[in-house]
C-alpha atoms as a PDB file:
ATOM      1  CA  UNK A   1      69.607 107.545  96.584  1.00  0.00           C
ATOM      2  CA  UNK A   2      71.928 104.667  95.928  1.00  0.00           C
ATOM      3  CA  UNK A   3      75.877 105.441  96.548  1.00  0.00           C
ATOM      4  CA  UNK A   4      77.470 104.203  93.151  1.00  0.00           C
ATOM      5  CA  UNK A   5      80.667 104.969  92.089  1.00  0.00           C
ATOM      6  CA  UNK A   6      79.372 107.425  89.888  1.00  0.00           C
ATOM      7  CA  UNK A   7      78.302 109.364  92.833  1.00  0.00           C
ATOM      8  CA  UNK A   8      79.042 112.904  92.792  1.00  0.00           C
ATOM      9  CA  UNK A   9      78.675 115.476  95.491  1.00  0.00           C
ATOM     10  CA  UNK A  10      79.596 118.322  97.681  1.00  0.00           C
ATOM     11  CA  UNK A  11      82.080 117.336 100.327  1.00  0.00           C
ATOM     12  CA  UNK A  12      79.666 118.894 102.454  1.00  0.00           C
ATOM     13  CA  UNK A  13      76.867 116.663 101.562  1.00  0.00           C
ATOM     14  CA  UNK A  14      78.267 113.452 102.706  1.00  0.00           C
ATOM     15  CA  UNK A  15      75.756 111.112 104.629  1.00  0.00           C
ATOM     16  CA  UNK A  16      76.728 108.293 107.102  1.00  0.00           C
ATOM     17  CA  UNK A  17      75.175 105.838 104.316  1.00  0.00           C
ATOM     18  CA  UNK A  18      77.816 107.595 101.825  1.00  0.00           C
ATOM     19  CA  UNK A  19      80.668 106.834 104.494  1.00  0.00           C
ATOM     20  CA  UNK A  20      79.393 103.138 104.936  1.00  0.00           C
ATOM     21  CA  UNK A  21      79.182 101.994 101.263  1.00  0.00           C
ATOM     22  CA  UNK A  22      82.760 103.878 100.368  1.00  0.00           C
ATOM     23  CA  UNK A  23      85.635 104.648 102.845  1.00  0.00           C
ATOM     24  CA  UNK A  24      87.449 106.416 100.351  1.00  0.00           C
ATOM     25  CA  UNK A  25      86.615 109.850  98.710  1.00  0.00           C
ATOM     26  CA  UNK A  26      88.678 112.013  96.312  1.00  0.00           C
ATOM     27  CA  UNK A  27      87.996 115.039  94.937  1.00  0.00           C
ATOM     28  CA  UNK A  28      86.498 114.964  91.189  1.00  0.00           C
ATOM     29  CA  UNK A  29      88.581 117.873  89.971  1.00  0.00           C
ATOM     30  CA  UNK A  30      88.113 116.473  86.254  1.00  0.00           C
ATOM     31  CA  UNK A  31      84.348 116.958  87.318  1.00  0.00           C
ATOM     32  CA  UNK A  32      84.807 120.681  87.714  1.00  0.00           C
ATOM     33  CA  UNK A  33      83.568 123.070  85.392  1.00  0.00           C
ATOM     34  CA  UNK A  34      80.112 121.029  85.213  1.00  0.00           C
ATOM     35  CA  UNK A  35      77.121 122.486  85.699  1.00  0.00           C
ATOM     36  CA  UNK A  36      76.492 123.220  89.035  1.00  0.00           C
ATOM     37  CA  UNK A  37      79.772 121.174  90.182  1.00  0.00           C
ATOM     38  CA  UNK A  38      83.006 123.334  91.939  1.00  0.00           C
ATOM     39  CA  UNK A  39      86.292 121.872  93.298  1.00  0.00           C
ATOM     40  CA  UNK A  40      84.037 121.059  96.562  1.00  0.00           C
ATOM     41  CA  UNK A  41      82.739 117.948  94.789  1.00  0.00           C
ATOM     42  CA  UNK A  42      83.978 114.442  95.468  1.00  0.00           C
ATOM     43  CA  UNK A  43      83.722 111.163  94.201  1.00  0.00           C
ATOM     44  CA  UNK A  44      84.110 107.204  95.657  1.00  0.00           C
ATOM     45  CA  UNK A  45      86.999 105.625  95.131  1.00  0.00           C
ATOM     46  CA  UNK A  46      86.418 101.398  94.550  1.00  0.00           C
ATOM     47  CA  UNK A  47      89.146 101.105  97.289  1.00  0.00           C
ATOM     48  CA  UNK A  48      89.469  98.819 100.396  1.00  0.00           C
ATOM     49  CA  UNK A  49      92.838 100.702 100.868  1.00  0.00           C
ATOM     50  CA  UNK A  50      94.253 104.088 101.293  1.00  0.00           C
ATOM     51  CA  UNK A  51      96.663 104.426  98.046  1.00  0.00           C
ATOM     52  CA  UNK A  52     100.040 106.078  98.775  1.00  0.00           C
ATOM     53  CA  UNK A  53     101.011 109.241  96.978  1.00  0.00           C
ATOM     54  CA  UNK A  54      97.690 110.660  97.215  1.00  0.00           C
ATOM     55  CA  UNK A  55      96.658 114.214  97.951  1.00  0.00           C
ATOM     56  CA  UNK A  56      93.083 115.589  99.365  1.00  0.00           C
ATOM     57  CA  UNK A  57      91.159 111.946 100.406  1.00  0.00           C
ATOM     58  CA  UNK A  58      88.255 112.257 102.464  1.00  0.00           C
ATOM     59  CA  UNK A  59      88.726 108.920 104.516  1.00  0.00           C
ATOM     60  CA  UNK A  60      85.892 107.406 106.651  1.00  0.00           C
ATOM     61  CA  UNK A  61      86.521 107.627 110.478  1.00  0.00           C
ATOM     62  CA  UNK A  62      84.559 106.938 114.058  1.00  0.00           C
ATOM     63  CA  UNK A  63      85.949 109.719 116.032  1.00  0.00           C
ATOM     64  CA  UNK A  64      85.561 109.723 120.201  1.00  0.00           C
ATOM     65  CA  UNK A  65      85.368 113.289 121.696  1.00  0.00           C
ATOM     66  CA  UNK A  66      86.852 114.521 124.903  1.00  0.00           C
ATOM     67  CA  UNK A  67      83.506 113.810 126.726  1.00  0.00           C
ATOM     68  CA  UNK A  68      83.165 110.133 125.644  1.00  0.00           C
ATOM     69  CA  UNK A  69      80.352 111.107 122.717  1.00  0.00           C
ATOM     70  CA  UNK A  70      81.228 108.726 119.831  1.00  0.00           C
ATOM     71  CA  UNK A  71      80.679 110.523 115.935  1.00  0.00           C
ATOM     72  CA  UNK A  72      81.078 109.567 112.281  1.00  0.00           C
ATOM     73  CA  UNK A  73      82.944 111.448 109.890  1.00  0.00           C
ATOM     74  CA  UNK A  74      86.066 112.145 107.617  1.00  0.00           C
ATOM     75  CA  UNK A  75      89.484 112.584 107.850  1.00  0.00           C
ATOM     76  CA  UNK A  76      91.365 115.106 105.384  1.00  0.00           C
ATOM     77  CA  UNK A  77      94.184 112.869 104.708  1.00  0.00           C
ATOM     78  CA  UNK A  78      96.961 113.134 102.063  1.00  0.00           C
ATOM     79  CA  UNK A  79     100.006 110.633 101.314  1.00  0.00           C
ATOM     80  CA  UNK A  80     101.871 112.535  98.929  1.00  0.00           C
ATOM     81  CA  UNK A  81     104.728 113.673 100.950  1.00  0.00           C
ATOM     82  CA  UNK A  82     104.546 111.188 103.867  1.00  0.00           C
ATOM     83  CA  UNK A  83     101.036 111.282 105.765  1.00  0.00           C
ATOM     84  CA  UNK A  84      99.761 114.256 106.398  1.00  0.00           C
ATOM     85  CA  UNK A  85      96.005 114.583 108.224  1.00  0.00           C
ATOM     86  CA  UNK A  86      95.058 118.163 107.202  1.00  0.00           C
ATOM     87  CA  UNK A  87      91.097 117.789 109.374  1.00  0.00           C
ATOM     88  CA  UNK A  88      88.403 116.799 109.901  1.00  0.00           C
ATOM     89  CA  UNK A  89      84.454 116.885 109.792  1.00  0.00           C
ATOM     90  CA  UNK A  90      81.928 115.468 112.158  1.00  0.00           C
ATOM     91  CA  UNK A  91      78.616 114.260 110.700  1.00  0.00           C
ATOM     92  CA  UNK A  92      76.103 115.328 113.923  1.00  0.00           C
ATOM     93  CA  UNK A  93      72.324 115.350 113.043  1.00  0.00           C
ATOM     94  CA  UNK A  94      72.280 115.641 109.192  1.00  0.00           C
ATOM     95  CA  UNK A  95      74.774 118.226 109.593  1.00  0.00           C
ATOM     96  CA  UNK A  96      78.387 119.049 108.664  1.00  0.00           C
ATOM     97  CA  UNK A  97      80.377 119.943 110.918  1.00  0.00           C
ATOM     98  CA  UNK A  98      84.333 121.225 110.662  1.00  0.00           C
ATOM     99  CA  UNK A  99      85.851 119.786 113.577  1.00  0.00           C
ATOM    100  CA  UNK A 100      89.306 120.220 113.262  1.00  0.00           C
ATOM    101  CA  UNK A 101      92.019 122.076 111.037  1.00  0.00           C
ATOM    102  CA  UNK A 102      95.087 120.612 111.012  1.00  0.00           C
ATOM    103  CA  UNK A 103      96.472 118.558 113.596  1.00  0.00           C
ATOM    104  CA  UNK A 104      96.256 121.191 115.946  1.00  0.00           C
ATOM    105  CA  UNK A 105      93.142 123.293 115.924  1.00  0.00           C
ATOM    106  CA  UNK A 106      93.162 126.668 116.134  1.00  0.00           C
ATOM    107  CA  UNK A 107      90.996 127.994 119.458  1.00  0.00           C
ATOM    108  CA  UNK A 108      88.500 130.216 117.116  1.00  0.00           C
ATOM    109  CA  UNK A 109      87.539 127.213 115.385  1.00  0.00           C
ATOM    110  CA  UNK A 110      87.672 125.235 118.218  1.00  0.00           C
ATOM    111  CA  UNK A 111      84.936 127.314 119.662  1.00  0.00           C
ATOM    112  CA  UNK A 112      82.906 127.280 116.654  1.00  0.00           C
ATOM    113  CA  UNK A 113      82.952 123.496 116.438  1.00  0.00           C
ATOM    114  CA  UNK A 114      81.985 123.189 120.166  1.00  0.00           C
ATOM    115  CA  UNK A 115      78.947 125.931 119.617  1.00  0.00           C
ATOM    116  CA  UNK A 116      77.428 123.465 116.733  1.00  0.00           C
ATOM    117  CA  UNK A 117      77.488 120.788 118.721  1.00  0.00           C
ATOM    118  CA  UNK A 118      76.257 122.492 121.886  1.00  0.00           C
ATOM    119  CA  UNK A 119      79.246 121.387 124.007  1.00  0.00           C
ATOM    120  CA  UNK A 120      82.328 123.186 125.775  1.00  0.00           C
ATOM    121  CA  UNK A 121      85.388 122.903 123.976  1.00  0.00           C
ATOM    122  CA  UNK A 122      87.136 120.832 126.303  1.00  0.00           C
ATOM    123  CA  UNK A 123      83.958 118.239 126.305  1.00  0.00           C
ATOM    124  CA  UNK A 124      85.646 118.012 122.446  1.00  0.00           C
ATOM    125  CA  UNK A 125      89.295 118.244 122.033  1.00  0.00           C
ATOM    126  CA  UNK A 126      91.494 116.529 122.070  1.00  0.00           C
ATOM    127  CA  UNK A 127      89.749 114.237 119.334  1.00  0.00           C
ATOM    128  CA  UNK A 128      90.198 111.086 118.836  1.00  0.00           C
ATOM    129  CA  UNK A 129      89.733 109.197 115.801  1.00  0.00           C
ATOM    130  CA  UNK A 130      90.385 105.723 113.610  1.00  0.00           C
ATOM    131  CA  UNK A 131      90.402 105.425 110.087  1.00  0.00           C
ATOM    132  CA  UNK A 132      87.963 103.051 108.592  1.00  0.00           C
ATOM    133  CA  UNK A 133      90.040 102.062 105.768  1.00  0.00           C
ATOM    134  CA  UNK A 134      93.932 100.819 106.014  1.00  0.00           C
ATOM    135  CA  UNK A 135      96.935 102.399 104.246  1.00  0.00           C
ATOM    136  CA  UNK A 136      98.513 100.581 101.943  1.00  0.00           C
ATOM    137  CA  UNK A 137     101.001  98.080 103.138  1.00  0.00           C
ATOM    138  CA  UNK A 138      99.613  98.687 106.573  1.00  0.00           C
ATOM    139  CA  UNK A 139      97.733  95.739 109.164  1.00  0.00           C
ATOM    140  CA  UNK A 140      96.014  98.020 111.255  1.00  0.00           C
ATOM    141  CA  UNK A 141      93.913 101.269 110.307  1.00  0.00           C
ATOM    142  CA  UNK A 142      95.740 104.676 111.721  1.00  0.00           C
ATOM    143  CA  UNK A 143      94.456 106.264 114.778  1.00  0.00           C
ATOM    144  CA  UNK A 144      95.010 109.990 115.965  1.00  0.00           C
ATOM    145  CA  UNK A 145      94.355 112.924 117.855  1.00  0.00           C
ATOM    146  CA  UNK A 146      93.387 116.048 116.626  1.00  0.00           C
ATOM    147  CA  UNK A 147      94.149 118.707 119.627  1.00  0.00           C
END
């Protein structure tokens, strides 16, 4: 399927092609209420920057385990209030993955995370990660550490 920016989809459903033709999801809350479509569903946005005073993006990012094993995914990223990472996901073999929940991860999910991807916790966390799109004003993409 061609990514378009009338792509719609679960969160959940995001491919490494959807991640490589946009950086920059939002959730399509004026989607909800269609058939078949819940406040899971996001959109592209026609982007090549993070906006500021954002909530609930879904931002592109190569993340770099504990262990040295590079993965794709997103970063849960708002800039509403300052910037604020609220998670992340790991795309790993056509699945998705929650990888982190908040900036520091609770141990229970921790554990689950590590489970899915057949790996010790501490072959995990901390995780690393770089944005694949800038913020705003910005000359460098942000880098972190979920923990």
């Amino acid at each position: 399927m061609e990514i378009t920016l009338q792509t719609r989809k679960p969160v959940e459903a995001l491919t490494r092609e959807d991640l490589d033709a946009f950086s920059i999801w939002e959730f399509a809350d004026d989607e909800a209420g269609d058939e078949g479509q819940d406040e899971t569903w996001i959109r592209p946005l026609e982007r090549a920057t993070i906006p500021r005073a954002a909530d609930a993006l879904s931002v592109a990012a190569d993340f770099m385990t504990a262990d040295g094993t590079p993965f794709v995914g997103i970063v849960a990223l708002s800039t509403g209030d300052g910037i604020a990472f609220a998670g992340a996901s790991l795309l790993a073999d056509g699945a998705y993955i929650y990888a982190a929940h908040g900036e520091k991860t609770p141990l229970r999910y921790k554990t689950s995370t590590a489970s899915e991807l057949g790996k010790p916790p501490a072959g995990i966390y901390p995780l690393r990660f770089t944005l694949r799109a800038l913020l705003d004003g910005e000359a460098a993409p942000r880098s972190g550490i979920f923990a």
